[in-house]
Protein backbone atom coordinates (compact mmCIF):
# COMPACT_ATOMS: atom_id res chain seq x y z
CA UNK A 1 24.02 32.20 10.70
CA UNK A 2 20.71 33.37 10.78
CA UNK A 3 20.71 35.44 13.75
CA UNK A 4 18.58 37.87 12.66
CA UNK A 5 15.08 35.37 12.71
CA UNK A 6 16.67 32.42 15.70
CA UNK A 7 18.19 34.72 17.72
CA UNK A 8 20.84 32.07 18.51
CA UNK A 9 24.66 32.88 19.06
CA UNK A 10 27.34 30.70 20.35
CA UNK A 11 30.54 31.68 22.63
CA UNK A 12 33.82 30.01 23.62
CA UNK A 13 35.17 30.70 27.09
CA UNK A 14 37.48 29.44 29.74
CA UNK A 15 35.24 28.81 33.24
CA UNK A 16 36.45 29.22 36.40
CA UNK A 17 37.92 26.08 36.72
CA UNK A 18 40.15 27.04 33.99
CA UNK A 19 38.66 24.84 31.29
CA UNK A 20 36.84 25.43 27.88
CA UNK A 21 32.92 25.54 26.85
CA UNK A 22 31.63 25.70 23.96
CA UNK A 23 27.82 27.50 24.89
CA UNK A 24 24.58 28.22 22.50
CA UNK A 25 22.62 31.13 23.66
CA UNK A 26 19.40 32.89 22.43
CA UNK A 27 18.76 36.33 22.89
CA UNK A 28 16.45 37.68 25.18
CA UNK A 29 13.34 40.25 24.25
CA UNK A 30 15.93 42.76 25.21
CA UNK A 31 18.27 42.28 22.05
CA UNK A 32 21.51 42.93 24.27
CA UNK A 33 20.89 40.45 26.73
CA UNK A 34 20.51 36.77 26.37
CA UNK A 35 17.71 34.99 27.45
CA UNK A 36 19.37 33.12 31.11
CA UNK A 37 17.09 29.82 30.78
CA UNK A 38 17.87 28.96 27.48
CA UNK A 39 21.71 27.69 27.01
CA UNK A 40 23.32 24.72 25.75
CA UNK A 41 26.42 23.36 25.70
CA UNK A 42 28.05 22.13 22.96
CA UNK A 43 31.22 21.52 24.01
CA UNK A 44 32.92 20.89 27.76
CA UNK A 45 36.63 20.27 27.43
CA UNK A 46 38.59 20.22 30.27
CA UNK A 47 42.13 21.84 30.50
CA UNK A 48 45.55 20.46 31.42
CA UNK A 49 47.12 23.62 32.10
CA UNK A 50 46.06 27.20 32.30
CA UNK A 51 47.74 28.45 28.40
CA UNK A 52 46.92 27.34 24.90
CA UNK A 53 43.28 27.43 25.54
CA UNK A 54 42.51 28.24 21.66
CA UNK A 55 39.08 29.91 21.80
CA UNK A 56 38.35 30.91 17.86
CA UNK A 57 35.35 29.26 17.23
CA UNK A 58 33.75 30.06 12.94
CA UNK A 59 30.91 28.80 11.01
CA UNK A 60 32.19 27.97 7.95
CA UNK A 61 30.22 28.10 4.48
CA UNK A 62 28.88 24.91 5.04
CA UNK A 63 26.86 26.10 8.02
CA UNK A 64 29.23 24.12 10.35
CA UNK A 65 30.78 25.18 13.33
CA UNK A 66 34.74 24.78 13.97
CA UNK A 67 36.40 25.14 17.42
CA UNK A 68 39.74 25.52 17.72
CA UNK A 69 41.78 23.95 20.74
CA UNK A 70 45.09 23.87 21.88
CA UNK A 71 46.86 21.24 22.83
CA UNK A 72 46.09 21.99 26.46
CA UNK A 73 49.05 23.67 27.79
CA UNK A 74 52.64 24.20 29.45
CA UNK A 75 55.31 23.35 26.86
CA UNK A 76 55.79 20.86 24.22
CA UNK A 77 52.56 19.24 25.21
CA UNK A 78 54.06 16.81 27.50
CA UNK A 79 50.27 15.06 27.84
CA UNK A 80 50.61 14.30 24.08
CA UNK A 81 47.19 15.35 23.90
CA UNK A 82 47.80 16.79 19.96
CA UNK A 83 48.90 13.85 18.48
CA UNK A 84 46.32 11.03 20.73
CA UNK A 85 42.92 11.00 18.36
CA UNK A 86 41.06 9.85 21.37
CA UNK A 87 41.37 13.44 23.00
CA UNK A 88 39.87 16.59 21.65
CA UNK A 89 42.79 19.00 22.76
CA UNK A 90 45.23 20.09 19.94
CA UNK A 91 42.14 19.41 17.28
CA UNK A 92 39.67 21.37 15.42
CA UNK A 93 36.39 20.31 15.99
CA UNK A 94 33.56 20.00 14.03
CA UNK A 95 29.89 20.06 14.76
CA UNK A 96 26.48 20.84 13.59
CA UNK A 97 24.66 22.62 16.28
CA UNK A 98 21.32 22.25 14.21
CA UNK A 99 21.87 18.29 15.04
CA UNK A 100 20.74 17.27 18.81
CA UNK A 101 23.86 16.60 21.33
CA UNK A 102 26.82 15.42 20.73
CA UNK A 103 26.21 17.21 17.63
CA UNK A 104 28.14 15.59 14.96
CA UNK A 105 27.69 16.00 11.27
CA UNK A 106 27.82 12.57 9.53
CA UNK A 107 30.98 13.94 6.98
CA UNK A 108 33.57 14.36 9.44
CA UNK A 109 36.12 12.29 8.48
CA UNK A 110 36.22 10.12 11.39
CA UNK A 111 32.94 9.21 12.32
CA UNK A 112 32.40 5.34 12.45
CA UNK A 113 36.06 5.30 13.55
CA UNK A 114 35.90 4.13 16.54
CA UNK A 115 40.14 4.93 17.30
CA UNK A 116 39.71 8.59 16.68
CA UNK A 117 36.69 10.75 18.45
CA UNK A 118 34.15 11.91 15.93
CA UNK A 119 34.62 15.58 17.07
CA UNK A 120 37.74 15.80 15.55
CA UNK A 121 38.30 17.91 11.79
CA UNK A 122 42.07 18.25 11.92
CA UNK A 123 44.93 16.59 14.31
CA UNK A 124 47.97 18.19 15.37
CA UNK A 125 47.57 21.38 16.40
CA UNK A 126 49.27 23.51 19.28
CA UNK A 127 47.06 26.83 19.50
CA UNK A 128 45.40 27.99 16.90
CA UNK A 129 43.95 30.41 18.90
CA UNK A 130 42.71 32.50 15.68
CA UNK A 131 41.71 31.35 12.33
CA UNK A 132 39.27 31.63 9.39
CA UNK A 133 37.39 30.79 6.31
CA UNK A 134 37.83 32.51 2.86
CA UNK A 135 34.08 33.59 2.10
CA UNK A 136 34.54 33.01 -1.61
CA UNK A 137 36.00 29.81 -1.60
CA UNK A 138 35.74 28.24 1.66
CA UNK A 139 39.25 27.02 2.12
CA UNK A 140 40.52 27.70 5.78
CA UNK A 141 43.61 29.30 6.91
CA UNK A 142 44.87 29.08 10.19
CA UNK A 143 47.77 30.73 12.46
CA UNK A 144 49.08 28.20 14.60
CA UNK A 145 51.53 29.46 17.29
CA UNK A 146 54.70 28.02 17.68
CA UNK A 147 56.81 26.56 20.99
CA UNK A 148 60.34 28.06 20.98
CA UNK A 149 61.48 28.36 16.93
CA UNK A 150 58.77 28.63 14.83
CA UNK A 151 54.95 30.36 14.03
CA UNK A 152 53.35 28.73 10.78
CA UNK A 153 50.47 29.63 8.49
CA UNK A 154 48.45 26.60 7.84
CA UNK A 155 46.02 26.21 4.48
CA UNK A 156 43.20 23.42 4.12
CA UNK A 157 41.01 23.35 0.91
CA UNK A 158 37.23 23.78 1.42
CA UNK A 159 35.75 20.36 2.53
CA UNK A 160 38.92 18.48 2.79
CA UNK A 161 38.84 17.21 6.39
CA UNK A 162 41.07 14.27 8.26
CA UNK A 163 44.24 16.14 7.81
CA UNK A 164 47.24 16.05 10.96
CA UNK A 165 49.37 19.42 11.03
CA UNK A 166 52.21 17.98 12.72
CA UNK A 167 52.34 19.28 16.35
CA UNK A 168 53.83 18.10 18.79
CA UNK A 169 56.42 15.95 16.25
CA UNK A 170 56.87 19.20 13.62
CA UNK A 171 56.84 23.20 15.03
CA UNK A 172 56.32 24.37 11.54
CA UNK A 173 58.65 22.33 9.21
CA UNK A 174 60.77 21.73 11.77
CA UNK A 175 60.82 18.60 13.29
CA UNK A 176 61.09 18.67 17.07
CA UNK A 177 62.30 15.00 17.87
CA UNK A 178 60.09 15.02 20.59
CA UNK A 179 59.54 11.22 21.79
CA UNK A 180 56.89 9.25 20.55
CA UNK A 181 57.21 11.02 17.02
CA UNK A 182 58.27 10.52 13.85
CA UNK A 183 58.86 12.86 11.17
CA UNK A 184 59.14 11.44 8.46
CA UNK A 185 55.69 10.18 8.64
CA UNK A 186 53.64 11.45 5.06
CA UNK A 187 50.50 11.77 6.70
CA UNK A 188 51.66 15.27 8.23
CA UNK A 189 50.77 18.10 6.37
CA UNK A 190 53.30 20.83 6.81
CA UNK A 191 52.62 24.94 6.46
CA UNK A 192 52.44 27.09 3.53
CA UNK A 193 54.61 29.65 5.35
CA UNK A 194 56.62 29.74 9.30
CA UNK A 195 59.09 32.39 10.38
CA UNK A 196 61.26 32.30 12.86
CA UNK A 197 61.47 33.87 16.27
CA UNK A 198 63.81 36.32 14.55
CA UNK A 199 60.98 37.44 13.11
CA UNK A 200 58.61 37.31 16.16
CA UNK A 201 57.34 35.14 19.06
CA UNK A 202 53.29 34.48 18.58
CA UNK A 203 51.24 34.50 15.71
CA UNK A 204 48.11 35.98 15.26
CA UNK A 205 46.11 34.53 12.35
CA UNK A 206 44.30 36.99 10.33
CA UNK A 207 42.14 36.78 7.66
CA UNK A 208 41.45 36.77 3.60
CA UNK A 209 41.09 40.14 2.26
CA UNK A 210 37.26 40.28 0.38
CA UNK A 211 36.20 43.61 0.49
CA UNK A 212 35.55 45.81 -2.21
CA UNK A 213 37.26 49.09 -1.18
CA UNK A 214 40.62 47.74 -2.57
CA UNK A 215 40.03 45.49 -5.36
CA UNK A 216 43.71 44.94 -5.67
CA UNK A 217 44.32 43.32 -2.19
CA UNK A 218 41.42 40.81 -3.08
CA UNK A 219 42.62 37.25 -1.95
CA UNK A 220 45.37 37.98 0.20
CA UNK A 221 45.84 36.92 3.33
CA UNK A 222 47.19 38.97 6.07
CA UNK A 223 48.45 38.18 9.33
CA UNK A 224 50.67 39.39 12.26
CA UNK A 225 52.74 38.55 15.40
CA UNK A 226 51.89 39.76 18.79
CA UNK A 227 55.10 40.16 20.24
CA UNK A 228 56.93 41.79 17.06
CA UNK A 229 53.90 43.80 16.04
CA UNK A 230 54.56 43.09 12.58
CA UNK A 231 52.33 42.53 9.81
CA UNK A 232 52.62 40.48 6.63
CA UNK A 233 49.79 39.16 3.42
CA UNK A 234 50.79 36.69 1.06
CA UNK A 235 48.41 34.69 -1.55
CA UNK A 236 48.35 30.94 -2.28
CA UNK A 237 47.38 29.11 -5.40
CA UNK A 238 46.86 25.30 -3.62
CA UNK A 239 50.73 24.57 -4.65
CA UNK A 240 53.02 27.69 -3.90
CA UNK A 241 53.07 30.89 -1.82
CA UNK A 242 53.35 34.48 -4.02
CA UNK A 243 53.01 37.90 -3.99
CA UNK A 244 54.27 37.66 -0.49
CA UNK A 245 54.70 41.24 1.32
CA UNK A 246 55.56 42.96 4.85
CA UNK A 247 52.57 45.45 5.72
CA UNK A 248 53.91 47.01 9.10
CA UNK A 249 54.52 50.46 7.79
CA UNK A 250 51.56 50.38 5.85
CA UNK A 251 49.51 48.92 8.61
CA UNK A 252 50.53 49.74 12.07
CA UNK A 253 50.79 53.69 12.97
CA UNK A 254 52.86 54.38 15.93
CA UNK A 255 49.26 54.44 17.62
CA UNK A 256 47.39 51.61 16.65
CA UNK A 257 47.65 48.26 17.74
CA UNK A 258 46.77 45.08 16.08
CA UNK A 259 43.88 44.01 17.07
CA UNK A 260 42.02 47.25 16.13
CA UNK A 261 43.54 46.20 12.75
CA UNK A 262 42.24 43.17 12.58
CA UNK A 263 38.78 44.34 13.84
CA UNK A 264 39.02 46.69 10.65
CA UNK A 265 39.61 43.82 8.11
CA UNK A 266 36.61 42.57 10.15
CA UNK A 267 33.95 45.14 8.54
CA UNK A 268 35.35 45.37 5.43
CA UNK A 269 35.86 41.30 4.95
């Protein structure tokens, strides 16, 4: 936000050492290069294993910054790291990068708590590697990939922090009966929609349709899987899933591919 008069822009890569950073940068007098002696770390989060990095990172209408993380690798997190609120893999995280380091707004949910790291937003996640905010409203959807059965679309109302989506004791609604789980347990907030590896093999998390070219698509959102190619949009009212609809044919040309797809809903969003 307000790039245009602070110059500042923030990036989330994997290092050389395989593990993630959350950077600030400014830009230099040359507005395609940044300026090298002015960066700032955010976040440093080491990396079990080389997959399920995340790397979406969003401001969202409050002016906060969310970083998604996986779980930190291999299969069925076996370090437990999504379910242990003392680690920051598997989590989104939260911060204010107008604050001075370790940059945590005073709302999240768990700050004061001294069994969960203040960092943390949401619990439970595997890779939500792409997500985002509905401009209008706020609310934030999120496509969390599944292990072996299931990919799930995940909703959160605008402001409503603290919640635990499930992973590593539920892939979607499916509980895994992984050890150290239990899930029964209320406190897990399931998906508003999964599919099956029938269906596909890795979600990609799209976006909420707000542009103005096609009034009628206005508060859908549309998604995909990367191994399947296909394409679907559904809307959500806060209790039940509608107007649910597959948009390969519509979508996907023989000779386009999905991310210049979702670059498009990009502009016009």
């Amino acid at each position: 936000p307000e790039y245009q008069t602070n110059g500042r822009f923030f990036v989330n890569y994997t290092n050389n050492s395989g593990n993630t950073r959350v950077a600030e940068y400014v830009v230099s007098t040359d507005p395609n290069i940044a300026d090298p002696n002015r960066i700032q770390f955010i976040a440093q989060i080491n990396q079990d294993f080389s997959n399920h990095n995340g790397g979406c990172i969003k401001f969202g209408l409050d002016g906060m910054l969310y970083v998604g993380m996986g779980d930190g690798g291999s299969g069925n997190d076996p370090n437990r790291r999504s379910q242990d609120p003392q680690q920051l893999l598997g989590k989104m995280l939260r911060y204010d990068v107008d604050l001075p380091s370790p940059f945590v707004p005073a709302d999240n949910p768990f700050v004061g708590n001294g069994a969960v790291r203040d960092e943390i937003w949401h619990l439970g996640l595997r890779n939500p590697w792409r997500f985002a905010f509905d401009r209008v409203t706020g609310d934030m959807w999120i496509g969390d990939v599944g292990q072996g059965a299931r990919e799930e679309v995940d909703f959160i109302p605008a402001g409503v922090g603290g919640e635990n989506l499930g992973w590593r004791c539920l892939e979607g609604n499916r509980c895994t009966n992984l050890s150290g789980c239990s899930c029964s347990d209320t406190t897990l907030l399931g998906p508003i929609q999964e599919y099956n590896h029938g269906q596909g093999c890795s979600i990609t998390g799209g976006m909420i349709y707000r542009g103005s070219a096609i009034p009628s698509l206005a508060g859908n959102y549309f998604y995909a899987d990367y191994c399947s190619s296909r394409i679907w949009s559904l809307q959500y009212d806060g209790t039940s899933v509608f107007n649910f609809q597959v948009r390969t044919n519509e979508l996907r040309p023989a000779t386009c591919n999905i991310s210049v797809i979702f670059f498009f809903f990009d502009l016009v969003y």
